[in-house]
Structures are given as C-alpha cells and as structure tokens.
N, C-alpha and C. Protein backbone atom coordinates (compact mmCIF):
# COMPACT_ATOMS: atom_id res chain seq x y z
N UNK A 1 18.87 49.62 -41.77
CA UNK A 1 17.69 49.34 -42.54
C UNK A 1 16.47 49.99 -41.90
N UNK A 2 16.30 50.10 -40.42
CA UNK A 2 15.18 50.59 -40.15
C UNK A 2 15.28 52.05 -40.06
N UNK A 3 16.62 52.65 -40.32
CA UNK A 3 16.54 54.12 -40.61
C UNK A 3 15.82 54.51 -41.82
N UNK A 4 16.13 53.38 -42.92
CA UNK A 4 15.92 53.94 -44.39
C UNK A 4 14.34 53.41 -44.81
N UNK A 5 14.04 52.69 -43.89
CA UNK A 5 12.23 52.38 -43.69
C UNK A 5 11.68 53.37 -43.03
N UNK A 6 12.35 54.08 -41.98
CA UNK A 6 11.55 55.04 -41.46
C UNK A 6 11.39 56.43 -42.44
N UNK A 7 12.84 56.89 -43.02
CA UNK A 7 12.91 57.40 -43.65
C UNK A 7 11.81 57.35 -45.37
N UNK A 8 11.24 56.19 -46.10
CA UNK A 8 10.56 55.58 -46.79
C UNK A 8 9.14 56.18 -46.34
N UNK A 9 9.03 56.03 -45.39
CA UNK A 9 7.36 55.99 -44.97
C UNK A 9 7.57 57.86 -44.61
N UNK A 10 8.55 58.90 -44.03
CA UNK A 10 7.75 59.70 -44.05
C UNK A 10 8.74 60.82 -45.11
N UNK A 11 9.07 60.19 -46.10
CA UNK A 11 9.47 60.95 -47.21
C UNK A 11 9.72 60.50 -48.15
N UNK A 12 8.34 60.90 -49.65
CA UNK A 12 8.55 60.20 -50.61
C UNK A 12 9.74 59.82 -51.43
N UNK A 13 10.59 60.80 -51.13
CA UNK A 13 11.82 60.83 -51.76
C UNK A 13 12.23 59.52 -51.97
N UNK A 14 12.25 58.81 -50.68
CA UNK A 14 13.20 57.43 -50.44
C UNK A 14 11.84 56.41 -50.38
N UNK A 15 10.44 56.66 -50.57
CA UNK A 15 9.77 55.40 -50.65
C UNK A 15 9.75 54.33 -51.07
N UNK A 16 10.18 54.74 -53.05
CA UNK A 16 10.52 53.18 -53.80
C UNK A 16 11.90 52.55 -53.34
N UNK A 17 12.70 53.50 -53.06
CA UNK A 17 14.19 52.59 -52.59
C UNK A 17 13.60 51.73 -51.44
N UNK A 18 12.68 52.17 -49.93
CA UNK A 18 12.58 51.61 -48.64
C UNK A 18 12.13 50.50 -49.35
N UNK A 19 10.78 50.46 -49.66
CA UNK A 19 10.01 49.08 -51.12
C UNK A 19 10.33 48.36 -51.36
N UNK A 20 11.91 48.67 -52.28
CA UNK A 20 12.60 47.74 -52.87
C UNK A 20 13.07 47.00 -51.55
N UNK A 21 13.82 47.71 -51.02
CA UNK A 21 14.70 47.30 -49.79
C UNK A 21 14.07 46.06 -48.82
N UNK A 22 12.53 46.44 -48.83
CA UNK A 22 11.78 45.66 -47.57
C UNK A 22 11.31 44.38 -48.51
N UNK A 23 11.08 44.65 -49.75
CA UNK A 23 10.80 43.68 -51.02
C UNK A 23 12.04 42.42 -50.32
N UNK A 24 12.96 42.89 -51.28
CA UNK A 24 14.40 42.55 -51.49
C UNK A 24 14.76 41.55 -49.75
N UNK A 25 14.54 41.92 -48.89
CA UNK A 25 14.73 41.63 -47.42
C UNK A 25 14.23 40.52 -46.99
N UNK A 26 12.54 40.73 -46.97
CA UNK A 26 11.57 39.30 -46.73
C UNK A 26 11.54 38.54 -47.66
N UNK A 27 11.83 38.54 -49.00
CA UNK A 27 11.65 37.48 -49.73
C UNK A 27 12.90 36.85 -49.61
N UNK A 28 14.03 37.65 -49.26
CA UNK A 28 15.01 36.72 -49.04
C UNK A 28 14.92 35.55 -47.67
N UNK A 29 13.98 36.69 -46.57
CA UNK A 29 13.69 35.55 -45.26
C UNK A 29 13.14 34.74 -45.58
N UNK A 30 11.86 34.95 -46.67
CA UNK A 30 11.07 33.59 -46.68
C UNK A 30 11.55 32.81 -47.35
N UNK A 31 12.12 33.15 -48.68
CA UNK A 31 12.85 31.56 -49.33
C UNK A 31 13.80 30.96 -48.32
N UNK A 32 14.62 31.84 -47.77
CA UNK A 32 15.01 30.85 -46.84
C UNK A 32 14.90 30.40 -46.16
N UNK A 33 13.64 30.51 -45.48
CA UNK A 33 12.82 29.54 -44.71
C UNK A 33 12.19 28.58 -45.27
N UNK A 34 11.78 28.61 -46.66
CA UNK A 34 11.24 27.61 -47.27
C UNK A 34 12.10 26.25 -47.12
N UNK A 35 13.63 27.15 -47.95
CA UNK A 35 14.72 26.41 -48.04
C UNK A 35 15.03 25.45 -47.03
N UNK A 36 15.02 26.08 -45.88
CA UNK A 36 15.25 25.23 -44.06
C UNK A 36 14.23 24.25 -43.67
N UNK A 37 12.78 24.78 -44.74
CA UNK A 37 11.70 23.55 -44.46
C UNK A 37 12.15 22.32 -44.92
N UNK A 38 12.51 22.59 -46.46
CA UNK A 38 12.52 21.45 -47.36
C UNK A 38 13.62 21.22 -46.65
N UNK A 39 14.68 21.43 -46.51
CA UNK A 39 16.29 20.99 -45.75
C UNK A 39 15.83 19.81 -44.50
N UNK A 40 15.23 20.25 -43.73
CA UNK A 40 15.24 20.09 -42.21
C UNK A 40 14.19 19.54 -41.69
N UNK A 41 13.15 19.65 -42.63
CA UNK A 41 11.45 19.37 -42.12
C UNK A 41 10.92 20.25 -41.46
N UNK A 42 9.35 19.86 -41.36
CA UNK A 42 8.77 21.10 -40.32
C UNK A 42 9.33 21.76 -39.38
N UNK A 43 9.15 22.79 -39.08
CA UNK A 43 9.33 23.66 -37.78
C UNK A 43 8.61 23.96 -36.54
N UNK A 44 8.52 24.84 -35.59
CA UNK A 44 7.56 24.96 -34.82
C UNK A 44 6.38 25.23 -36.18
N UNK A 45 5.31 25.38 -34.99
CA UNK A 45 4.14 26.14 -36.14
C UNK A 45 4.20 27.93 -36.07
N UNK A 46 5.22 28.46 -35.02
CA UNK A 46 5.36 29.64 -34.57
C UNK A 46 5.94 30.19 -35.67
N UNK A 47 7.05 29.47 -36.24
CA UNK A 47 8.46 29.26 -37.35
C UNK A 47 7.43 29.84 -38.71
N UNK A 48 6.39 29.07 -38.79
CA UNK A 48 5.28 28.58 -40.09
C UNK A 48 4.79 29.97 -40.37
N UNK A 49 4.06 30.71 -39.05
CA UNK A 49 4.01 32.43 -38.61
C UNK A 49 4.47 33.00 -39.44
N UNK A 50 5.79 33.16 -39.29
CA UNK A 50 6.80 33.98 -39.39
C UNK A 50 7.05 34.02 -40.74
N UNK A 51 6.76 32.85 -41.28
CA UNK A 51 7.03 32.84 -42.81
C UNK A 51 6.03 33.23 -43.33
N UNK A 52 4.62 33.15 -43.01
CA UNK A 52 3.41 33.71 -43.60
C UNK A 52 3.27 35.49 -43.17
N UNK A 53 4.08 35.66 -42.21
CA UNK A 53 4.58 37.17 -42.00
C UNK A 53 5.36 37.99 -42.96
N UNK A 54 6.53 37.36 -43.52
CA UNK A 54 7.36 37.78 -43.91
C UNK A 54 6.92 37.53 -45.70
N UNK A 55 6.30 36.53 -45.75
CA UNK A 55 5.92 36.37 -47.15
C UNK A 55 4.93 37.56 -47.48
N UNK A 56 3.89 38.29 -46.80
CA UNK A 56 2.82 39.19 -46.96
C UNK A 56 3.52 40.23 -46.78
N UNK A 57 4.47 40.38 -46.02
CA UNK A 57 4.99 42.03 -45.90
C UNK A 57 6.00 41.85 -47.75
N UNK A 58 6.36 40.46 -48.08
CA UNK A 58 7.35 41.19 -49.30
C UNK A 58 6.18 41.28 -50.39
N UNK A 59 5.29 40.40 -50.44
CA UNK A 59 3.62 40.58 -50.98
C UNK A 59 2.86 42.30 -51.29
N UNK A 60 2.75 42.55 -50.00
CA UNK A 60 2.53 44.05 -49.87
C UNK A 60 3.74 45.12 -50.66
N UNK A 61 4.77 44.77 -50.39
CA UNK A 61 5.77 45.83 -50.68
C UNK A 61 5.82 45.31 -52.48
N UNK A 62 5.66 44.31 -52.70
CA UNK A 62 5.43 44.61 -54.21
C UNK A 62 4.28 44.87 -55.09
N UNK A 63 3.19 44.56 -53.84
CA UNK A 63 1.96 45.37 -54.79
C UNK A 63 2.25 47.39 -54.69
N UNK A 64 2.76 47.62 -53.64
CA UNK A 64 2.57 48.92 -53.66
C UNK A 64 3.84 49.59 -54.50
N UNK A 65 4.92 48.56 -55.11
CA UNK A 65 5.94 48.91 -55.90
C UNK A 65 4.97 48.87 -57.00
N UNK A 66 3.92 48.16 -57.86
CA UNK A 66 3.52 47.84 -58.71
C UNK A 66 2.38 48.91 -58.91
N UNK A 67 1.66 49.74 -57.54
CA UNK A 67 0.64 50.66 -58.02
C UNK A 67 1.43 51.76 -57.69
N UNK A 68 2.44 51.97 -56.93
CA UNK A 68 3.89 53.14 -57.33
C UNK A 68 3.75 53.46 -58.71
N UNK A 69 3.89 52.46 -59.38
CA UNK A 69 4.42 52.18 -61.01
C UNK A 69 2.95 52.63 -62.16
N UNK A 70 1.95 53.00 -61.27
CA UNK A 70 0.99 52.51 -62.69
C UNK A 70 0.12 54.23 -62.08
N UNK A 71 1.05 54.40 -60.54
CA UNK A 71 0.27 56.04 -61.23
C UNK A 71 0.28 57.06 -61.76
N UNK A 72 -0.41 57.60 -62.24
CA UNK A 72 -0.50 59.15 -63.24
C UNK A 72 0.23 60.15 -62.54
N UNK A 73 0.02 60.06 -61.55
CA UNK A 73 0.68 61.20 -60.56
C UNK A 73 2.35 61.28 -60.83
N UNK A 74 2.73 60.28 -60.46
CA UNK A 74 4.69 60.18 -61.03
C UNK A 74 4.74 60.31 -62.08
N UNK A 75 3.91 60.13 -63.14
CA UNK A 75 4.32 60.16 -64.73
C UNK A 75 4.34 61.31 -64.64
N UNK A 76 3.66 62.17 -64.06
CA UNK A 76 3.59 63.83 -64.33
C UNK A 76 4.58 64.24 -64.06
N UNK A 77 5.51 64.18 -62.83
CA UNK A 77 6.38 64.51 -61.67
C UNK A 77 7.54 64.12 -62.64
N UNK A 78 7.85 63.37 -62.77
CA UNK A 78 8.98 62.65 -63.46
C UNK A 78 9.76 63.43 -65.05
C-alpha cells in the first residue's frame, strides 16, 4: 500500500486509484474504531487521536476524489 501511495502522489496516472485506496483504508480504521468504542467503551484519549487522524485523512482523500471529479482539466484529457 505504501508503494501505490507513493506511486499516487508522484504520478498522476495512479492518483485516483492511491485516493480511493487511502479513502477505502481509513474509513475502514475509523469505523472500526468507532465500532471498538461503542463495543468496549472509551479508550485512551491517544486511541480518540488516532481516530480523529484517520477520520480527516479519509475526509481529505474524498474531498480531493470529489474536486478530481469536478475538474475541466480531466474532462478534456479523458
């Protein structure tokens, strides 16, 4: 995975796949951390971090899937 992220960031080729991929990745960490909250009860507050980490990086990776999507530039290309 961190080949095809590195690969993402310095060649557009594979950007929306890395996107999806890093999308697809943290939102799976954070629901399941949600999941382990509601399961288990609180966590450290370090734990709490990590989920407000992982929730903004899948946050980010779908706003920039979403202005991927809305520019003029790929419509041309495509």
């Amino acid at each position: 995975m961190a080949i095809l992220f590195c690969l993402g960031a310095s060649n557009t080729r594979y950007t929306r796949t890395s996107l999806i991929t890093l999308f697809t990745f943290m939102s799976g960490l954070a629901v399941g951390r949600v999941v382990s909250i509601v399961a288990d009860g609180w966590p450290h507050p370090l734990l709490i971090a990590v989920l407000v980490v992982e929730a903004s990086y899948a946050g980010a990776a779908a706003y920039l899937l979403r202005v991927e999507d809305s520019s003029p530039q790929l419509r041309e290309t495509a």
